[in-house]
N, C-alpha and C. Protein backbone atom coordinates (compact mmCIF):
# COMPACT_ATOMS: atom_id res chain seq x y z
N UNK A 1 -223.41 8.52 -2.53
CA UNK A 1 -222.23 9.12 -3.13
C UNK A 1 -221.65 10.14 -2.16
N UNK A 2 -220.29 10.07 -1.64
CA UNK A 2 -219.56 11.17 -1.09
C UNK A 2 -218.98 11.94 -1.22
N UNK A 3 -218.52 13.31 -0.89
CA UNK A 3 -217.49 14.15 -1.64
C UNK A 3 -216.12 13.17 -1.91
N UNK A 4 -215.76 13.57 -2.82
CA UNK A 4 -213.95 12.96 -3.22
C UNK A 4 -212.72 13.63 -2.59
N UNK A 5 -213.20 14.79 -1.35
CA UNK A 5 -212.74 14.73 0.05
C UNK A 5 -212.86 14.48 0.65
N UNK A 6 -213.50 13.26 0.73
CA UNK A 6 -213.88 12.72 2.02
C UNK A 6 -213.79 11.76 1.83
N UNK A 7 -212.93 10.84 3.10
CA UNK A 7 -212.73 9.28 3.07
C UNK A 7 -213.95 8.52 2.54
N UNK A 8 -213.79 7.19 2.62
CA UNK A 8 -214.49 6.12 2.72
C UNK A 8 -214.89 6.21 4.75
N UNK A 9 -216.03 5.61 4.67
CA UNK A 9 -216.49 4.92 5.41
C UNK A 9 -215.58 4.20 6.74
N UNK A 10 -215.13 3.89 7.61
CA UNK A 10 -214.59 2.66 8.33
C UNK A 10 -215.72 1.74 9.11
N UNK A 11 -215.83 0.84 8.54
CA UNK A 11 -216.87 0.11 8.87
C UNK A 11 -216.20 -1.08 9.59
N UNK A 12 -217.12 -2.07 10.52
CA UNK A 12 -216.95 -2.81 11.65
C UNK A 12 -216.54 -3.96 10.85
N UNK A 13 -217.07 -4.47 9.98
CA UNK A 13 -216.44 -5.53 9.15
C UNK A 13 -215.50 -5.30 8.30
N UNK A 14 -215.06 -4.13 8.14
CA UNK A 14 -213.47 -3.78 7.55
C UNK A 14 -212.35 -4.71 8.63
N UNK A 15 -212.66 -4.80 10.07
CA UNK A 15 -211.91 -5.24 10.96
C UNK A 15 -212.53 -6.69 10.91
N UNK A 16 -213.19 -7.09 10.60
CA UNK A 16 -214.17 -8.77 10.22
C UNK A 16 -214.88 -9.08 11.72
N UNK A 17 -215.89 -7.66 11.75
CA UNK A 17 -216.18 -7.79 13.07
C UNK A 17 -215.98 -7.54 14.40
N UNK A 18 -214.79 -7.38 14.77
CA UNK A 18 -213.53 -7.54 16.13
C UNK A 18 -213.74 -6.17 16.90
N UNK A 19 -214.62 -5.69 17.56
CA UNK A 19 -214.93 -4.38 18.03
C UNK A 19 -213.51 -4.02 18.60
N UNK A 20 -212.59 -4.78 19.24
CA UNK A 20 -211.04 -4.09 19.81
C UNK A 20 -210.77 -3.69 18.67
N UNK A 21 -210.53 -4.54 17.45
CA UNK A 21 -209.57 -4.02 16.64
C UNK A 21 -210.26 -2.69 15.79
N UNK A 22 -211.46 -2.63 15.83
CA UNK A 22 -212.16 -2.12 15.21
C UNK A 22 -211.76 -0.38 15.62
N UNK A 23 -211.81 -0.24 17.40
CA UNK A 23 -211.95 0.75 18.08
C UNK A 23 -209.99 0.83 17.86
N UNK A 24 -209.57 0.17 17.63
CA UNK A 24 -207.92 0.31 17.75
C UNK A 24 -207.66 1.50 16.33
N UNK A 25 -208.53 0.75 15.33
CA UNK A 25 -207.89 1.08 13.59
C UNK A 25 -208.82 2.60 13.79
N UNK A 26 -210.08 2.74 14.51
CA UNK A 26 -210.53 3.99 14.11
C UNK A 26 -209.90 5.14 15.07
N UNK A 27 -209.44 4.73 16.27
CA UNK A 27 -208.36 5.64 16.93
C UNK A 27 -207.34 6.08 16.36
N UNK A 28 -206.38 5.07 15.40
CA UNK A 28 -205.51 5.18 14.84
C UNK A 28 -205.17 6.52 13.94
N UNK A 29 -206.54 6.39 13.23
CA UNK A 29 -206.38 7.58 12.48
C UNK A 29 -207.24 8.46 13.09
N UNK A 30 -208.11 8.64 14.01
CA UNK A 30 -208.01 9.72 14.64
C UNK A 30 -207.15 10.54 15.21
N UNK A 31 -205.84 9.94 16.16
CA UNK A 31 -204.54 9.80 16.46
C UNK A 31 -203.97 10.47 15.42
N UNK A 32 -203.72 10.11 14.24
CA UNK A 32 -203.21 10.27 12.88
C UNK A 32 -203.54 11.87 12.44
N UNK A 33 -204.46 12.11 12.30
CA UNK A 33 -205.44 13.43 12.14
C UNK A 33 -205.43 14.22 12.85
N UNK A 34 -205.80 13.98 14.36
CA UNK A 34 -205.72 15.15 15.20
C UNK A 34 -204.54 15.31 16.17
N UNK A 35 -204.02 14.50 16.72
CA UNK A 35 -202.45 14.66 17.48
C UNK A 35 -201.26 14.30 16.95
N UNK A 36 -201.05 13.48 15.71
CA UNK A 36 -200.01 13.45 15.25
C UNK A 36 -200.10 14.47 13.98
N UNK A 37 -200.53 14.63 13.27
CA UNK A 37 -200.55 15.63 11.98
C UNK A 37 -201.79 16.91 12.38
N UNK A 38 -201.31 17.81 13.43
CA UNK A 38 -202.73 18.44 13.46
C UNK A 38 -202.98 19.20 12.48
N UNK A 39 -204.76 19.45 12.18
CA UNK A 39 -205.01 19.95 11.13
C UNK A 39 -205.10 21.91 11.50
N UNK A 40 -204.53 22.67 10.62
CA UNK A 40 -204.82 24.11 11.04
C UNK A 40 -206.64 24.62 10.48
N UNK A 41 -207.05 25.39 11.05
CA UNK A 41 -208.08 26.07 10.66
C UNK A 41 -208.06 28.08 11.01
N UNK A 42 -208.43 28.88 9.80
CA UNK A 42 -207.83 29.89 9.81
C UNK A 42 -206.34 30.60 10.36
N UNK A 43 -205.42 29.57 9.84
CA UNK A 43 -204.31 30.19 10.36
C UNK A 43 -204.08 29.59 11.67
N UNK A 44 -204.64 28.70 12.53
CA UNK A 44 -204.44 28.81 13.87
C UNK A 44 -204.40 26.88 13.84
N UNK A 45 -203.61 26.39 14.54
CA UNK A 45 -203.45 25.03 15.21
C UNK A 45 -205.08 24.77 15.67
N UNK A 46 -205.62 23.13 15.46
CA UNK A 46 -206.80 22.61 16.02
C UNK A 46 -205.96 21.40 17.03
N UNK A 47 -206.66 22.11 18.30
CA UNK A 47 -206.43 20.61 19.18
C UNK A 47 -207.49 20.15 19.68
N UNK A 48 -207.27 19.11 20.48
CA UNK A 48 -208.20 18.31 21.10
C UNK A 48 -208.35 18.27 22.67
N UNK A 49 -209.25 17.44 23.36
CA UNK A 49 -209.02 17.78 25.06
C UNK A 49 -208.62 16.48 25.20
N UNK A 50 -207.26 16.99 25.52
CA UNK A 50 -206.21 16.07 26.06
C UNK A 50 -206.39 15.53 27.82
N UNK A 51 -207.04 16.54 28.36
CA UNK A 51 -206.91 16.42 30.15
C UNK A 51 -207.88 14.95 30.27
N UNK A 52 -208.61 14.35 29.99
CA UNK A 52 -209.73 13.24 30.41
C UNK A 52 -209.09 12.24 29.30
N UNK A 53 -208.67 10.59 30.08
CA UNK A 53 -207.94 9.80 28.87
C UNK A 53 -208.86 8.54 29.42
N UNK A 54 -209.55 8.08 28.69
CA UNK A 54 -210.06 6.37 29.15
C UNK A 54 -209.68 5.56 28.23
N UNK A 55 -209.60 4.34 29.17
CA UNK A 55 -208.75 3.52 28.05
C UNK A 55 -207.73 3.86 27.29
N UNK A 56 -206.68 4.63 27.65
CA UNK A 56 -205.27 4.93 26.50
C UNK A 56 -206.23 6.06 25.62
N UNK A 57 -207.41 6.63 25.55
CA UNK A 57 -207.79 7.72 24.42
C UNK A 57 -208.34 8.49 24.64
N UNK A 58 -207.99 10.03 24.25
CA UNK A 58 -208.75 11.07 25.02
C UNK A 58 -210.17 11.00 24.60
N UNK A 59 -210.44 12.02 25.35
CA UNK A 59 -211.80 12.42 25.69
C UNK A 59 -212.86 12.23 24.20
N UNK A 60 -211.88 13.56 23.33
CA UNK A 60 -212.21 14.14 22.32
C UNK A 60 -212.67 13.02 21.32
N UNK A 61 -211.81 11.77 20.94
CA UNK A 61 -211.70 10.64 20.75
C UNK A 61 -213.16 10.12 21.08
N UNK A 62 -213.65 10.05 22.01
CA UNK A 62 -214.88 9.56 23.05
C UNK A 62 -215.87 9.85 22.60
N UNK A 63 -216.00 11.21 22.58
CA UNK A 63 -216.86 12.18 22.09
C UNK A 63 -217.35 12.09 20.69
N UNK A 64 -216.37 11.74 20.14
CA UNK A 64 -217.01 11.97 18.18
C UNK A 64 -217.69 11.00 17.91
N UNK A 65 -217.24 9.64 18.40
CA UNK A 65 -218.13 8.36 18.24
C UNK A 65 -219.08 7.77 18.81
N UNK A 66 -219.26 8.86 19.80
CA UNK A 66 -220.49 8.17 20.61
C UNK A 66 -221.27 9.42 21.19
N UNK A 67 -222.55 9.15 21.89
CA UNK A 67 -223.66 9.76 21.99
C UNK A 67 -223.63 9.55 23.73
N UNK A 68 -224.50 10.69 24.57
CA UNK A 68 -224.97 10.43 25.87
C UNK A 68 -224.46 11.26 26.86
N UNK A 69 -224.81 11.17 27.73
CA UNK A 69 -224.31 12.62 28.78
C UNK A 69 -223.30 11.70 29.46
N UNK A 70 -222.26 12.90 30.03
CA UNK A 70 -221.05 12.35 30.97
C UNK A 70 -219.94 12.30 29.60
N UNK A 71 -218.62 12.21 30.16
CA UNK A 71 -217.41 11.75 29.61
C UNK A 71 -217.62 10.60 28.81
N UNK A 72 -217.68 9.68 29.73
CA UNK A 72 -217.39 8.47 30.11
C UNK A 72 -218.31 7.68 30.19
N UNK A 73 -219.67 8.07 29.92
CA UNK A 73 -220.62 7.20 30.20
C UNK A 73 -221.54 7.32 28.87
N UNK A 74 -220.83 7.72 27.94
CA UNK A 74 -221.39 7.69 26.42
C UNK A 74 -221.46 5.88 25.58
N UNK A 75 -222.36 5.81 25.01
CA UNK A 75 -222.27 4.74 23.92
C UNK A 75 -221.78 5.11 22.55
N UNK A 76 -220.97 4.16 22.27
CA UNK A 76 -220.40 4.38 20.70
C UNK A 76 -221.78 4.04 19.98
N UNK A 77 -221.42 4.66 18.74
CA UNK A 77 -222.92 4.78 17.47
C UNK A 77 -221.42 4.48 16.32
N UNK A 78 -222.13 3.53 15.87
CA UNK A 78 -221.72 2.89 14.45
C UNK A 78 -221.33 3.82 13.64
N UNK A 79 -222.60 4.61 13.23
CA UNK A 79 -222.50 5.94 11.76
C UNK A 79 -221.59 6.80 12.75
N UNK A 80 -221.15 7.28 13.67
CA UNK A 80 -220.52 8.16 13.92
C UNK A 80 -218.78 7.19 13.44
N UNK A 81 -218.71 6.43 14.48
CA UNK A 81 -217.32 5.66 14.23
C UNK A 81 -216.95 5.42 12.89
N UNK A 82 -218.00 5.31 11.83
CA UNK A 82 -217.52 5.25 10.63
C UNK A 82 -217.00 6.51 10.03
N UNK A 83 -217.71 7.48 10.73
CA UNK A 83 -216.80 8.88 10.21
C UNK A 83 -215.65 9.42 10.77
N UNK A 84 -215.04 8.81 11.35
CA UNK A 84 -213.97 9.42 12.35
C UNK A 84 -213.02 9.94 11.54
N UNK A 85 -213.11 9.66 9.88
CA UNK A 85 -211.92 9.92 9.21
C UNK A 85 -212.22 11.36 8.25
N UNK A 86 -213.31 11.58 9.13
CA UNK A 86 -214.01 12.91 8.06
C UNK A 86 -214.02 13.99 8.55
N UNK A 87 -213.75 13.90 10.09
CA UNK A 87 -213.39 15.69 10.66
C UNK A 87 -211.89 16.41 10.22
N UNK A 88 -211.12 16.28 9.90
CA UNK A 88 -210.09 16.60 9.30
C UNK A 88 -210.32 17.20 7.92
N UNK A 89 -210.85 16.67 7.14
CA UNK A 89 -211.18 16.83 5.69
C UNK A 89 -211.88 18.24 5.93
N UNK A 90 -213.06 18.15 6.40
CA UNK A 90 -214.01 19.18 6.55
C UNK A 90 -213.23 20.18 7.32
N UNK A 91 -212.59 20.14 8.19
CA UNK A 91 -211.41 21.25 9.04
C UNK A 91 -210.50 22.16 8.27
N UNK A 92 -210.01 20.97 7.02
CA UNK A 92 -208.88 21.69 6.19
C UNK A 92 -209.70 21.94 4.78
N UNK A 93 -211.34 21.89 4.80
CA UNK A 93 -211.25 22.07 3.21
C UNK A 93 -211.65 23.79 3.36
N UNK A 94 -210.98 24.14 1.93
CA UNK A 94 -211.17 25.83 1.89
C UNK A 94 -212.45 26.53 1.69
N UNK A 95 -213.74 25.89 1.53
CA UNK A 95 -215.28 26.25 1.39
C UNK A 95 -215.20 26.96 0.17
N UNK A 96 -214.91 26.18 -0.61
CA UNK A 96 -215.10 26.94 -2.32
C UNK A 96 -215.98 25.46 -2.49
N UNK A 97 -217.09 25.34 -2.14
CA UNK A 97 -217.64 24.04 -2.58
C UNK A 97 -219.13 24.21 -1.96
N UNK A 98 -220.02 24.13 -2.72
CA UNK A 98 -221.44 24.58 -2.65
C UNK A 98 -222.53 24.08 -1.64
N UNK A 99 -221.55 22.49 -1.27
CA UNK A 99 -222.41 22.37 0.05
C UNK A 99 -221.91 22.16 1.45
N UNK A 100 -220.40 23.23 1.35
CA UNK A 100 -220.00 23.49 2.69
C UNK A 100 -220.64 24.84 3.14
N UNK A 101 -220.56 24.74 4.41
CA UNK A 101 -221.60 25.54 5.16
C UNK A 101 -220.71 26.38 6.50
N UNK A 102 -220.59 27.41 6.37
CA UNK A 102 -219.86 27.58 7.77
C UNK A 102 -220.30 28.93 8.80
N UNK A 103 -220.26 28.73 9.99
CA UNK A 103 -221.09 29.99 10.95
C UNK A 103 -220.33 29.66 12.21
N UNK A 104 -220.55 31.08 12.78
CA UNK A 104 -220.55 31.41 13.62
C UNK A 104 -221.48 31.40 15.02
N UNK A 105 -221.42 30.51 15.80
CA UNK A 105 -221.86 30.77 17.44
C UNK A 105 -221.58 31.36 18.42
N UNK A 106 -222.30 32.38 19.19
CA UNK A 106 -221.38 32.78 20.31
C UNK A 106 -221.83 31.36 21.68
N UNK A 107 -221.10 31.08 21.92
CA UNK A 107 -221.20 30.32 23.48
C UNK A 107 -221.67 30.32 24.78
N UNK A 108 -223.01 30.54 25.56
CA UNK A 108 -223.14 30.73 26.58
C UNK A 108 -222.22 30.15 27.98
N UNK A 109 -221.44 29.58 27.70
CA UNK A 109 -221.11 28.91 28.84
C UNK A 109 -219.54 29.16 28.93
N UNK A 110 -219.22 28.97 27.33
CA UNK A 110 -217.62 29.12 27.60
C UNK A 110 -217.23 30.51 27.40
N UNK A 111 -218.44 31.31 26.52
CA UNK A 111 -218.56 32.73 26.36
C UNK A 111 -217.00 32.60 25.44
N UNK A 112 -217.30 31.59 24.29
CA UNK A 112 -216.46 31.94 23.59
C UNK A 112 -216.87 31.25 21.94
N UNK A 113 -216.44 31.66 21.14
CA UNK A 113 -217.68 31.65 19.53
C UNK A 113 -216.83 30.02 19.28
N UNK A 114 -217.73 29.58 18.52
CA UNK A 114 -217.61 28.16 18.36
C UNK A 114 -218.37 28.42 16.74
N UNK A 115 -217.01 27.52 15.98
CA UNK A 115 -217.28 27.55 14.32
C UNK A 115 -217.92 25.99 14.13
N UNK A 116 -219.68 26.44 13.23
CA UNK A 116 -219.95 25.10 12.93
C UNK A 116 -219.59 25.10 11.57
N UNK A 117 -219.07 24.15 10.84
CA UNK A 117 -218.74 23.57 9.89
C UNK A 117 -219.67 22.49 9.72
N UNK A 118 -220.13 22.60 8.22
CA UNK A 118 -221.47 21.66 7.58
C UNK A 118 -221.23 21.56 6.23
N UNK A 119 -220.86 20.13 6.40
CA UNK A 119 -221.41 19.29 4.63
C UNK A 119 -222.30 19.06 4.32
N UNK A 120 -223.65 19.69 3.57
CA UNK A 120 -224.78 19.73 3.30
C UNK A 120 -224.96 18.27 2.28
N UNK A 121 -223.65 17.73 1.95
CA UNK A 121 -223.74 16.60 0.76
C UNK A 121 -223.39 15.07 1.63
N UNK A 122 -223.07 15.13 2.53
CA UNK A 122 -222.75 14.05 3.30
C UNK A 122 -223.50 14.18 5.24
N UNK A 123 -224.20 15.53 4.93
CA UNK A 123 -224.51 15.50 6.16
C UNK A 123 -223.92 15.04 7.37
N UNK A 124 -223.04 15.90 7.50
CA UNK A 124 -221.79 15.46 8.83
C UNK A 124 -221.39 17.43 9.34
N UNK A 125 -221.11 17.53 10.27
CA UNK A 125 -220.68 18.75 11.17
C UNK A 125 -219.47 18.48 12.04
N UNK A 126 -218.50 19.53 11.97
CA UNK A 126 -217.81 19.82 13.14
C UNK A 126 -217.76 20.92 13.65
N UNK A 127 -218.00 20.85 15.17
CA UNK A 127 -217.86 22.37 15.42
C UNK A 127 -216.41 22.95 16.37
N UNK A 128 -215.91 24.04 16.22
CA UNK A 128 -214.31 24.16 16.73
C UNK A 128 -214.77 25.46 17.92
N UNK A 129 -214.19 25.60 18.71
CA UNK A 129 -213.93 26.51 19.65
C UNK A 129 -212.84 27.51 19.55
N UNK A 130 -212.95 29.12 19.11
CA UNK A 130 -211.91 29.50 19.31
C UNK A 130 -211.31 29.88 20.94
N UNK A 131 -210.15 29.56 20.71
CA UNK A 131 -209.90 29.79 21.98
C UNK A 131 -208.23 31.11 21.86
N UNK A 132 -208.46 31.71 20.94
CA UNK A 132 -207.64 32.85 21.02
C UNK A 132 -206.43 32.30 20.49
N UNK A 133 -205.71 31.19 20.45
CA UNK A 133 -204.12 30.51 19.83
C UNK A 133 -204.35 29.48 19.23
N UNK A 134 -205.70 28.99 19.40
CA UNK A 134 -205.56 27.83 18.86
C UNK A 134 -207.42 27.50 18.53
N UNK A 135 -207.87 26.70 17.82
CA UNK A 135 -208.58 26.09 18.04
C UNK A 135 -208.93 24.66 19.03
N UNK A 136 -210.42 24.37 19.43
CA UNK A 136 -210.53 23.41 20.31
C UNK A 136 -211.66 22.69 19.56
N UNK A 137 -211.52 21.51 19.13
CA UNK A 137 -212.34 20.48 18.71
C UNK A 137 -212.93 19.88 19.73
N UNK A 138 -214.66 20.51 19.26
CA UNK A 138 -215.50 20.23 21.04
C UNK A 138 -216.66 19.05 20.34
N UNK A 139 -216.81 18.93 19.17
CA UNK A 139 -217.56 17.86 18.45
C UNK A 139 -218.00 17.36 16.88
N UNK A 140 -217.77 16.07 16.88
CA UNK A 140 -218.20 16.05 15.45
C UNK A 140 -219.40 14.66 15.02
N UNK A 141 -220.28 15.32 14.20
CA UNK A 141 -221.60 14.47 14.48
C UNK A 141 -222.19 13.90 13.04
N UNK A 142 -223.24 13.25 12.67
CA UNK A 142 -223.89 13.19 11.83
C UNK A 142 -224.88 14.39 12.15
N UNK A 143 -225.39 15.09 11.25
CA UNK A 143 -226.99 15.79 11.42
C UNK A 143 -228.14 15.05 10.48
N UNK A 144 -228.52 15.01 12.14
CA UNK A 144 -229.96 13.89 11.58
C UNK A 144 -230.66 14.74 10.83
N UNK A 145 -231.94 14.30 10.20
CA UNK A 145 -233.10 14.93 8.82
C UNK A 145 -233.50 16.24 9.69
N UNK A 146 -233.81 15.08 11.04
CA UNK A 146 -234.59 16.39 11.49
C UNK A 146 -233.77 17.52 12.42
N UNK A 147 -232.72 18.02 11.96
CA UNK A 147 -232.20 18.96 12.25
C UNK A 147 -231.41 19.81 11.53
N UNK A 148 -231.79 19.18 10.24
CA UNK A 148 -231.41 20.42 8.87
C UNK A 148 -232.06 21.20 9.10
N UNK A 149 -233.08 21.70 9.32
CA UNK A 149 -233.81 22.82 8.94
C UNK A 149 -233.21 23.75 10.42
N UNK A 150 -233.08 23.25 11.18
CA UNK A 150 -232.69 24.49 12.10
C UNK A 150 -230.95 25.03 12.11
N UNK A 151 -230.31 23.48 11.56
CA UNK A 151 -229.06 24.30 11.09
C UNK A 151 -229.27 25.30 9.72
N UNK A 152 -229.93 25.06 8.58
CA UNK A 152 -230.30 25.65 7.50
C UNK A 152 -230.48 27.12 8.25
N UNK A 153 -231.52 27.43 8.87
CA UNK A 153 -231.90 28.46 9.71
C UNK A 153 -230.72 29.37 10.36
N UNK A 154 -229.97 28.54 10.99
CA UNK A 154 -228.57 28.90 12.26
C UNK A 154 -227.73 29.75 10.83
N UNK A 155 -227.79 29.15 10.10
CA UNK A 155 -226.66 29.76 8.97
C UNK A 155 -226.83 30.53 7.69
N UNK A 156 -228.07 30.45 8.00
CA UNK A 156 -228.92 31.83 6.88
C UNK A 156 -228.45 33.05 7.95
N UNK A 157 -229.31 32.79 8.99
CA UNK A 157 -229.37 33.71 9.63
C UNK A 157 -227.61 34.61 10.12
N UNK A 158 -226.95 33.67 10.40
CA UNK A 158 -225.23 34.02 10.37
C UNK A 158 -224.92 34.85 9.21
N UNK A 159 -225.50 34.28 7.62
CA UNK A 159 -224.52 34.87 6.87
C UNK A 159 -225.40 36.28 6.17
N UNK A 160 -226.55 36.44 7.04
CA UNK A 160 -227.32 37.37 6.42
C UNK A 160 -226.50 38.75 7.00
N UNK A 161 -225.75 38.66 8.90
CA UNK A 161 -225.39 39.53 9.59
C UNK A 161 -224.06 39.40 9.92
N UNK A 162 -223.34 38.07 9.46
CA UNK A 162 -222.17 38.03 9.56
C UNK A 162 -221.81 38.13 11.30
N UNK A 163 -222.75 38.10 11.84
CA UNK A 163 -222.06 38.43 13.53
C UNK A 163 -222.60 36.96 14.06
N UNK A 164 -222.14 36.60 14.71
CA UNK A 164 -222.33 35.32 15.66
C UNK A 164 -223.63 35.09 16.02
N UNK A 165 -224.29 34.21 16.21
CA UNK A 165 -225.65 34.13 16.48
C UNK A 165 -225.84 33.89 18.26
């Protein structure tokens, strides 16, 4: 059972199999979601990383559906591609709902705080980058079993001090 904000599924036999068309219809509304209708989060525009494009689709695109180090040298994962229609939802919902989850990271690298967002009922995450004007959508995942407990942890611990972890 899923939240009743949150799409359905897009599954590979919705397309009757056809991995082009498959990767076409789940771009589409990624496309749809994040560069044609972008979604806001606190007041501020969410974009995506536009600079890296393979195949006609950015990076960001790349990133949500598939797993592996490099750009470009990731494999698509099924359960991710089926959610492509669920980072939006979770971006724009207002967290009046008992198993959204939300914290604060500070960033070692970009040295800049990165918001994880968690559906504790569908087990799915996105996490956003502030970047001072805007937000930056740097990933969105399933969380496997075995990594509830350390997000559980990441966000006790956030909302016990309210400061970035």
């Amino acid at each position: 059972m899923y939240c009743e904000k949150i799409p359905d599924p897009i599954f590979l036999s919705d397309c009757d199999g056809d991995w082009e068309k498959y990767e076409d219809t789940i771009y589409q509304i990624f496309k749809s979601d994040m560069i044609d209708h972008r979604p806001t989060f606190n007041g501020k525009p969410v974009d995506i990383i536009h600079e890296k494009i393979y195949k006609n689709k950015e990076r960001s695109f790349w990133h949500i559906i598939s797993e592996g180090n490099g750009d470009f040298d990731r494999l698509p994962k099924m359960e991710r591609c089926e959610k492509v229609g669920w980072v939006k939802p979770l971006i724009l919902d207002d967290g009046n709902c008992e198993h959204y989850k939300l914290w604060i990271r500070h960033h070692d690298q970009s040295k800049k705080n990165r918001y994880y967002i968690w559906c504790t009922d569908i087990q799915y995450m996105v996490i956003l980058e502030d970047r001072h004007s805007h937000y930056k959508l740097i990933s969105a995942f399933n969380v496997m079993p075995y990594a509830v407990k350390k997000y559980q942890k990441e966000y006790e611990g956030y909302i016990k001090t309210k400061t970035p972890t």
